[in-house]
N, C-alpha and C. Protein backbone atom coordinates (compact mmCIF):
# COMPACT_ATOMS: atom_id res chain seq x y z
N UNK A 1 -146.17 68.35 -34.56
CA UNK A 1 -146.78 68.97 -33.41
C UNK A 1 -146.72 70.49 -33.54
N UNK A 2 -147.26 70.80 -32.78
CA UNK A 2 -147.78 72.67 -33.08
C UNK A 2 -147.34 73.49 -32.06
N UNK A 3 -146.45 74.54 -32.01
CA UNK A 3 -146.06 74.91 -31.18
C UNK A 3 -146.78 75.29 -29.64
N UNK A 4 -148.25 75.17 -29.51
CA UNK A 4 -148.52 75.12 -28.36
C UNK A 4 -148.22 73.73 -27.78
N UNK A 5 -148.24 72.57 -28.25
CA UNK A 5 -147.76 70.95 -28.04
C UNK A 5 -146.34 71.42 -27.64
N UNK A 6 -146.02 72.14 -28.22
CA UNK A 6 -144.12 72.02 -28.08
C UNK A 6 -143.66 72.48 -26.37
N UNK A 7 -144.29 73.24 -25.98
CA UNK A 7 -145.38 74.32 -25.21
C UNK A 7 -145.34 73.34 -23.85
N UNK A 8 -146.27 72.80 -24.22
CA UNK A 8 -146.74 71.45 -23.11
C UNK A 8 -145.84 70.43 -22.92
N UNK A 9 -145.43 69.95 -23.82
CA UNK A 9 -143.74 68.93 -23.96
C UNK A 9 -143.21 69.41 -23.00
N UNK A 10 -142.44 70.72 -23.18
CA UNK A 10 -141.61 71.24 -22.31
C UNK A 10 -142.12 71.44 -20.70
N UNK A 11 -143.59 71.72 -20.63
CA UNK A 11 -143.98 71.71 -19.70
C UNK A 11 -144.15 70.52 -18.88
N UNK A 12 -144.58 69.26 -19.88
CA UNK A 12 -144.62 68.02 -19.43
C UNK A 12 -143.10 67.56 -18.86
N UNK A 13 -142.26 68.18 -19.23
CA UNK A 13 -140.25 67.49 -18.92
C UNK A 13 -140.57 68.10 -17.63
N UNK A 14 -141.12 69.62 -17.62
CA UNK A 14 -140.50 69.89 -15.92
C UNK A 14 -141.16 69.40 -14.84
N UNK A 15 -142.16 69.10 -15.50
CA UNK A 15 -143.39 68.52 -14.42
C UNK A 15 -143.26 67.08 -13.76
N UNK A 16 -142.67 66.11 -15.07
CA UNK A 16 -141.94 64.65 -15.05
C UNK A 16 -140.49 64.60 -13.98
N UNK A 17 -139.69 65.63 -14.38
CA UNK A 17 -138.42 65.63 -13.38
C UNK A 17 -138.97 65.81 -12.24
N UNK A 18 -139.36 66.39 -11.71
CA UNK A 18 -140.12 66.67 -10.29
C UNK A 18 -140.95 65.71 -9.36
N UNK A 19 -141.50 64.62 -10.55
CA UNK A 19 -142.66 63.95 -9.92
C UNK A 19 -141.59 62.93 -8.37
N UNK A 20 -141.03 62.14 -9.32
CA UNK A 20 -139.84 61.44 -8.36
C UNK A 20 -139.66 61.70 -6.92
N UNK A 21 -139.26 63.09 -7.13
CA UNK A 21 -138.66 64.35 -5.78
C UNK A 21 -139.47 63.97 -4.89
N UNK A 22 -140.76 64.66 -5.78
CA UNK A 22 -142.19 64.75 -4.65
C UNK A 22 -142.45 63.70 -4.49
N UNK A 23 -142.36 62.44 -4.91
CA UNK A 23 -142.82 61.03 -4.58
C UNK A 23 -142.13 60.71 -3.21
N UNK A 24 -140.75 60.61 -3.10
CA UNK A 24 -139.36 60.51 -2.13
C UNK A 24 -139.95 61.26 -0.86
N UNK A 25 -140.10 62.96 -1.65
CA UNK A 25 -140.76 63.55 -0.52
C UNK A 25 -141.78 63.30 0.63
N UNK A 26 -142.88 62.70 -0.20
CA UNK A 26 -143.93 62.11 0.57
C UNK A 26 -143.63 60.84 1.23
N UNK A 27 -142.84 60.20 0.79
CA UNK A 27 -142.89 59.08 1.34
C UNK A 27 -141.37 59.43 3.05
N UNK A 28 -140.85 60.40 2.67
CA UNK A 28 -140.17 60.67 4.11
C UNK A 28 -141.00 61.32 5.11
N UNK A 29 -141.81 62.29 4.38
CA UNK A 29 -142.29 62.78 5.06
C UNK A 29 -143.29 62.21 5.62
N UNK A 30 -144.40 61.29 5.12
CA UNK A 30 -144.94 60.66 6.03
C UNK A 30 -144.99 59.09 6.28
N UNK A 31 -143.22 58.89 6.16
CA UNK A 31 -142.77 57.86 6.71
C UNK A 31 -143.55 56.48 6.12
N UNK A 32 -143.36 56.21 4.57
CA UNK A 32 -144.23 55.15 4.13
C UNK A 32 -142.75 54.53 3.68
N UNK A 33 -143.86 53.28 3.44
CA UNK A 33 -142.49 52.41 2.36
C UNK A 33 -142.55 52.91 1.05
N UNK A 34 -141.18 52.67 0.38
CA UNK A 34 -141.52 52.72 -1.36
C UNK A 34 -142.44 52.42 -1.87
N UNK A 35 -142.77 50.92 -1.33
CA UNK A 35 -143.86 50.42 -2.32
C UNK A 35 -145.30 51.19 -1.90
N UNK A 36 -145.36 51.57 -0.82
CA UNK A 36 -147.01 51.95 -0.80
C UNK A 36 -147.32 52.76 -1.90
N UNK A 37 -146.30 53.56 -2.83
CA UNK A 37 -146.77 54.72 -3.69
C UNK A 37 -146.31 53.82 -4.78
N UNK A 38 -147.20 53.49 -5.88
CA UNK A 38 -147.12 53.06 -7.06
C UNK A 38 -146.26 53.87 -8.21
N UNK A 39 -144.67 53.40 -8.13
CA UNK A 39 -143.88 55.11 -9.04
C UNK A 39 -144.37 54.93 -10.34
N UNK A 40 -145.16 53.82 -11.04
CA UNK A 40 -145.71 53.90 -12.12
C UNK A 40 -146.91 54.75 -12.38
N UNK A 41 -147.08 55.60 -11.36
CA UNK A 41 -148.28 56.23 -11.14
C UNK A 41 -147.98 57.83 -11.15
N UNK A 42 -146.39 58.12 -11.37
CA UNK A 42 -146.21 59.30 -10.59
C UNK A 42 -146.64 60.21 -11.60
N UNK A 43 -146.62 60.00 -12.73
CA UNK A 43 -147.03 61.33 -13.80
C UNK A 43 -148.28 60.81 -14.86
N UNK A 44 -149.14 60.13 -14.04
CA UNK A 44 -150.61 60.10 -14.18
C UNK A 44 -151.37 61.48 -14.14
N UNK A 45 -151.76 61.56 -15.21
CA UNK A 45 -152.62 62.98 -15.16
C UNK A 45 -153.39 63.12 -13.68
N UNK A 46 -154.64 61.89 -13.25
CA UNK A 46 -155.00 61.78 -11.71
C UNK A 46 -154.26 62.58 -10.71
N UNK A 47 -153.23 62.24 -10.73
CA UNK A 47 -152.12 62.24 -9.92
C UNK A 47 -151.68 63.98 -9.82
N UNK A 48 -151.08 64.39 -11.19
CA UNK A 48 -150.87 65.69 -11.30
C UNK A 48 -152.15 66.61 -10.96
N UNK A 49 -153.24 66.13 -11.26
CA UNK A 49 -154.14 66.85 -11.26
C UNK A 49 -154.52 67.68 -9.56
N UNK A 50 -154.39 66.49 -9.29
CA UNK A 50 -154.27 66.48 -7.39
C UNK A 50 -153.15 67.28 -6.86
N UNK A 51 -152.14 67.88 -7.65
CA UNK A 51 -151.71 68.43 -7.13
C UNK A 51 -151.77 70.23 -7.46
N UNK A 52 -152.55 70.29 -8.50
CA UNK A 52 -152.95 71.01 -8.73
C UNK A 52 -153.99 71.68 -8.33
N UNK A 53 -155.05 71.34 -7.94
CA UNK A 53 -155.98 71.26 -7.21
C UNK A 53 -156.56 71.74 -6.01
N UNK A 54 -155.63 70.89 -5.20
CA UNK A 54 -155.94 70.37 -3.80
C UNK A 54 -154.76 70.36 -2.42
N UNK A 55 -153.27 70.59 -3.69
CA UNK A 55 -152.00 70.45 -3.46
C UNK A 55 -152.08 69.05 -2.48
N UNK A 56 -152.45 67.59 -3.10
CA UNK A 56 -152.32 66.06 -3.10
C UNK A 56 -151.58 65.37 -3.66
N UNK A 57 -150.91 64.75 -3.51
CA UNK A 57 -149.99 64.15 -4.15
C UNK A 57 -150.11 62.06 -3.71
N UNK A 58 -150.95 61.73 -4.37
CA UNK A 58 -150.85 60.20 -3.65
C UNK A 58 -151.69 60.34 -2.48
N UNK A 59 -152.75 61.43 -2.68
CA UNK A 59 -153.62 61.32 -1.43
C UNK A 59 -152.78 62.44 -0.47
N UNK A 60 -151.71 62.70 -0.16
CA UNK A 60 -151.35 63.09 1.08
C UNK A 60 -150.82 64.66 0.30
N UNK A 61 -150.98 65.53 1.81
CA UNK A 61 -150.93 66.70 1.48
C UNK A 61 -149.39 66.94 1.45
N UNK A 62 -149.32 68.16 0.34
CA UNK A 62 -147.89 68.83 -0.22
C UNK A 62 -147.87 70.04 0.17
N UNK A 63 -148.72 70.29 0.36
CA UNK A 63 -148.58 72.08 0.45
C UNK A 63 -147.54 72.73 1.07
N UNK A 64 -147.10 72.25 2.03
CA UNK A 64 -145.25 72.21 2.93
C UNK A 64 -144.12 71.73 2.30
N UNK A 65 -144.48 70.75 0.93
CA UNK A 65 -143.23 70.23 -0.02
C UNK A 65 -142.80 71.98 -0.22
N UNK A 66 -141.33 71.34 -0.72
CA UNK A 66 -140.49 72.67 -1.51
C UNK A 66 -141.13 73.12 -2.72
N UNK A 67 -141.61 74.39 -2.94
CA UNK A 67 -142.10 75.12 -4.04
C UNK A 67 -141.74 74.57 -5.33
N UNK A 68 -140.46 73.99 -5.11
CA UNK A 68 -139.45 73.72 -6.36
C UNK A 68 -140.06 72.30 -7.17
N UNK A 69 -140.54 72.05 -6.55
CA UNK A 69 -141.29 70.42 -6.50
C UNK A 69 -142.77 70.78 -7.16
N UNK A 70 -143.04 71.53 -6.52
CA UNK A 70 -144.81 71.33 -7.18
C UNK A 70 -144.96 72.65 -7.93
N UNK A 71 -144.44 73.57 -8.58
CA UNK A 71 -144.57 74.02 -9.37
C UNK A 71 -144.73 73.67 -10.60
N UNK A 72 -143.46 73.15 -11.14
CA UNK A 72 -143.56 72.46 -12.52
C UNK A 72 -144.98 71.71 -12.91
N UNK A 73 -144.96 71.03 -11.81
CA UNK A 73 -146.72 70.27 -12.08
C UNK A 73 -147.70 71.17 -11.90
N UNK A 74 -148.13 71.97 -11.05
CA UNK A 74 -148.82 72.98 -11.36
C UNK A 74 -149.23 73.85 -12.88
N UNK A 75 -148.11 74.07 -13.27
CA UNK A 75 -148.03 74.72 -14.22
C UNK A 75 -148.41 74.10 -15.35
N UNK A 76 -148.01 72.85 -15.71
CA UNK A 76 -148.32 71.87 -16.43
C UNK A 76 -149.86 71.75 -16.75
N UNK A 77 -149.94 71.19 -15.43
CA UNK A 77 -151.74 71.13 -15.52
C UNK A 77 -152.39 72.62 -15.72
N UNK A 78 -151.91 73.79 -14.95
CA UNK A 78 -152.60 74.71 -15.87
C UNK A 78 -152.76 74.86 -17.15
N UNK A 79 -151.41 74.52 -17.70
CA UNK A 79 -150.84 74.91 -19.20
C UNK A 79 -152.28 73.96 -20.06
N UNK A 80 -152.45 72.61 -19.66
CA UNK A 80 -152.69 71.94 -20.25
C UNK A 80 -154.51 71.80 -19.91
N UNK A 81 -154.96 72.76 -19.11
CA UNK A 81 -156.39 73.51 -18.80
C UNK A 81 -156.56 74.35 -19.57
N UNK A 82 -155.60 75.27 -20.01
CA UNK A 82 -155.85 76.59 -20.71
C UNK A 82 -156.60 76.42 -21.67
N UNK A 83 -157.82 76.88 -22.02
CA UNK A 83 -158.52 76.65 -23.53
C UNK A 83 -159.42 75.60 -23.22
N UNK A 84 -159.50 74.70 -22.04
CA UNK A 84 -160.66 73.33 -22.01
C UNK A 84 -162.02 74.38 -21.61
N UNK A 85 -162.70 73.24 -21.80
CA UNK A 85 -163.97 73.70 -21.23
C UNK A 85 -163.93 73.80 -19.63
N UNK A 86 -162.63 72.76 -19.31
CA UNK A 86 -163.26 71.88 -17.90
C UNK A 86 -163.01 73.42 -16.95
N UNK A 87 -163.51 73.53 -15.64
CA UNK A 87 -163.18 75.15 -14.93
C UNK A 87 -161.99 73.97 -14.16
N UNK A 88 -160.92 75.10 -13.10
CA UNK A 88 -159.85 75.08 -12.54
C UNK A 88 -160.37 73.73 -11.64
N UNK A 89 -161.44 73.87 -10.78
CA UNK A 89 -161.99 73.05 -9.55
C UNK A 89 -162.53 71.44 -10.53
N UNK A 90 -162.83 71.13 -11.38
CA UNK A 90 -163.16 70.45 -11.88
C UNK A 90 -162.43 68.96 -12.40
N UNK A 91 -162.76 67.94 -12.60
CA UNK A 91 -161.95 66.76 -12.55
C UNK A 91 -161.28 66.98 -14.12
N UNK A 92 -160.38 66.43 -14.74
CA UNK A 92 -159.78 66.70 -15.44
C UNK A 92 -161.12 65.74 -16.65
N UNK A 93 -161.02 66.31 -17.80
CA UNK A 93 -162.46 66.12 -18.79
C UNK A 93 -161.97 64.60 -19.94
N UNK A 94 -161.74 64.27 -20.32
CA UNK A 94 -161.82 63.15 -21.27
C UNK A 94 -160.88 63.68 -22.23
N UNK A 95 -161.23 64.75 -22.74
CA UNK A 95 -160.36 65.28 -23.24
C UNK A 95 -159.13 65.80 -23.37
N UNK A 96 -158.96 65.84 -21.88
CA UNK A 96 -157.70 66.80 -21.05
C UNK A 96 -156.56 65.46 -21.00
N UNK A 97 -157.02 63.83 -20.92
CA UNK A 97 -156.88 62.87 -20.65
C UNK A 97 -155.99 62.26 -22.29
N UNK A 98 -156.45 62.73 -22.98
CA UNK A 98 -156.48 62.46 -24.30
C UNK A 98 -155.18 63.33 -24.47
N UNK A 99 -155.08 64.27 -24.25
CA UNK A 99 -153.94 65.43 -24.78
C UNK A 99 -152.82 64.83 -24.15
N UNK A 100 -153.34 65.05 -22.41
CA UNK A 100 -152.09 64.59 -21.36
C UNK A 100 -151.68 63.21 -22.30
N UNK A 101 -152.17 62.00 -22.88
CA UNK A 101 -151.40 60.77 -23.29
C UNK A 101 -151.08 61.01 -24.95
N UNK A 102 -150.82 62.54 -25.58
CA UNK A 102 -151.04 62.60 -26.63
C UNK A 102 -149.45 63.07 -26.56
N UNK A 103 -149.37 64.13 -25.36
CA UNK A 103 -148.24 65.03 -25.10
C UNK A 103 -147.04 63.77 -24.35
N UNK A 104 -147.65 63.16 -23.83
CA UNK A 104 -146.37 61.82 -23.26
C UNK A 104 -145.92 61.59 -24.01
N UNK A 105 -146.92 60.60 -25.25
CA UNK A 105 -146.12 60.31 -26.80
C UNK A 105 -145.48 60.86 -26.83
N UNK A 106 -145.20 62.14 -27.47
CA UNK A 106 -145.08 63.14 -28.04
C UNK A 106 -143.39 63.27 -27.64
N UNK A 107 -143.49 63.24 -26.24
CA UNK A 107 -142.00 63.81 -25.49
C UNK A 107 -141.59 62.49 -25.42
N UNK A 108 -142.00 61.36 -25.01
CA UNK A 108 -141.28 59.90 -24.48
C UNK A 108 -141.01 59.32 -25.46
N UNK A 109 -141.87 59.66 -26.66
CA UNK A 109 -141.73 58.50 -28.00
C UNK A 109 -142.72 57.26 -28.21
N UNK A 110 -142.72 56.79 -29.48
CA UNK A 110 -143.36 55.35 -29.37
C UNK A 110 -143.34 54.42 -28.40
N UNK A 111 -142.05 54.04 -28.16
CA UNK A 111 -141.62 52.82 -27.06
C UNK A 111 -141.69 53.18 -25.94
N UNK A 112 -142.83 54.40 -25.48
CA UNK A 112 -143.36 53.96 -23.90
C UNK A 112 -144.37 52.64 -23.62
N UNK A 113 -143.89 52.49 -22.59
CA UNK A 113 -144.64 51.62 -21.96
C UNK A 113 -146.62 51.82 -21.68
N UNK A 114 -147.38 51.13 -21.63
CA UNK A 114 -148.74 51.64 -21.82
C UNK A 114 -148.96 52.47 -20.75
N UNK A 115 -149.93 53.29 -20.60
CA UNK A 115 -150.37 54.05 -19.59
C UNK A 115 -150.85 53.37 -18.42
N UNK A 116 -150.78 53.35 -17.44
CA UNK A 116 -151.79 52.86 -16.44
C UNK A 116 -152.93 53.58 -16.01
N UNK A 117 -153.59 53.63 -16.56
CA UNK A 117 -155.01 54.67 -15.75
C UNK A 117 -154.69 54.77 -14.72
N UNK A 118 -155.27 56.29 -13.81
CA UNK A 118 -155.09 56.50 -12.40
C UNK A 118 -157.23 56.53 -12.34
N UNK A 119 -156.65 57.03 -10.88
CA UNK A 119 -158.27 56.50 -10.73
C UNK A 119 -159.11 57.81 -11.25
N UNK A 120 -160.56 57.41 -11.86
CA UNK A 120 -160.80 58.34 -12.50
C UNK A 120 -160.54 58.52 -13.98
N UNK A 121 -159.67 57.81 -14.42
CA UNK A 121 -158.84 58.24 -15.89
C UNK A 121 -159.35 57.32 -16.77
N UNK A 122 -160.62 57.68 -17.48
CA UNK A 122 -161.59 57.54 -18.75
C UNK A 122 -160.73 56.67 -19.93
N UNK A 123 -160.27 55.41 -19.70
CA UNK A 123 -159.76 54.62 -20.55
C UNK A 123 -160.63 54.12 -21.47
C-alpha cells in the first residue's frame, strides 16, 4: 500500500472507533432500540457519507452529537474525496466505493466478514 492508503487506514481507525459512540448516541438520543440501527451497517461508506454531508447518521440528525464523534468520519470521507472526480455534495462515485472496501481490507485484513452494501452502494 502507498503511503496515501496508509493515510486513509489511519483515517479509516479513527473514523471506525467513533462509529459505535455515534450509533449509542443516536439511539439515546432519539430513544430507539438497539436493534432498529443495523451495527453491521455502522462503517458503511452510505452511512459515513451521510455524515459527512448532511451531518445523518442512520437517517437521523447529528449535528448536536459531540464534535468528538463526527469528526473522525468527516475527515475520513473527506480524506477519501480528495482527488475523486465526485464534488463534496455528491453521492459517493463507484469508485470512492471501491477504495472505501479496498482501505477496510487493507486495515481489517483478509478475514473480514463480507461487506453489506448500504443503500445506494454499487455492488
Amino acid at each position: 500500500m502507498t503511503s496515501p492508503d496508509m493515510q486513509l487506514g489511519a483515517l479509516y481507525l479513527a473514523a471506525r472507533s467513533t462509529t459505535q459512540t455515534l450509533r449509542s448516541w443516536v439511539i439515546k438520543t432519539y430513544m430507539l432500540r438497539d436493534s432498529q440501527l443495523d451495527a453491521a451497517m455502522a462503517t458503511a461508506l452510505g452511512q459515513l457519507d451521510q455524515v459527512y454531508r448532511f451531518a445523518l447518521y442512520y437517517g437521523y440528525d447529528v449535528s448536536n452529537a459531540p464534535e468528538a464523534l463526527r469528526q473522525p468520519i468527516t475527515a475520513y470521507v473527506a480524506a477519501l474525496r480528495q482527488g475523486s472526480s465526485s464534488l463534496p455534495g455528491e453521492r459517493p462515485s463507484r469508485h470512492l466505493f471501491k477504495v472505501h472496501r479496498s482501505i477496510e481490507a487493507f486495515v481489517l485484513g483478509p478475514d473480514r466478514p463480507p461487506h453489506t452494501p448500504s443503500e445506494g452502494d454499487p455492488s
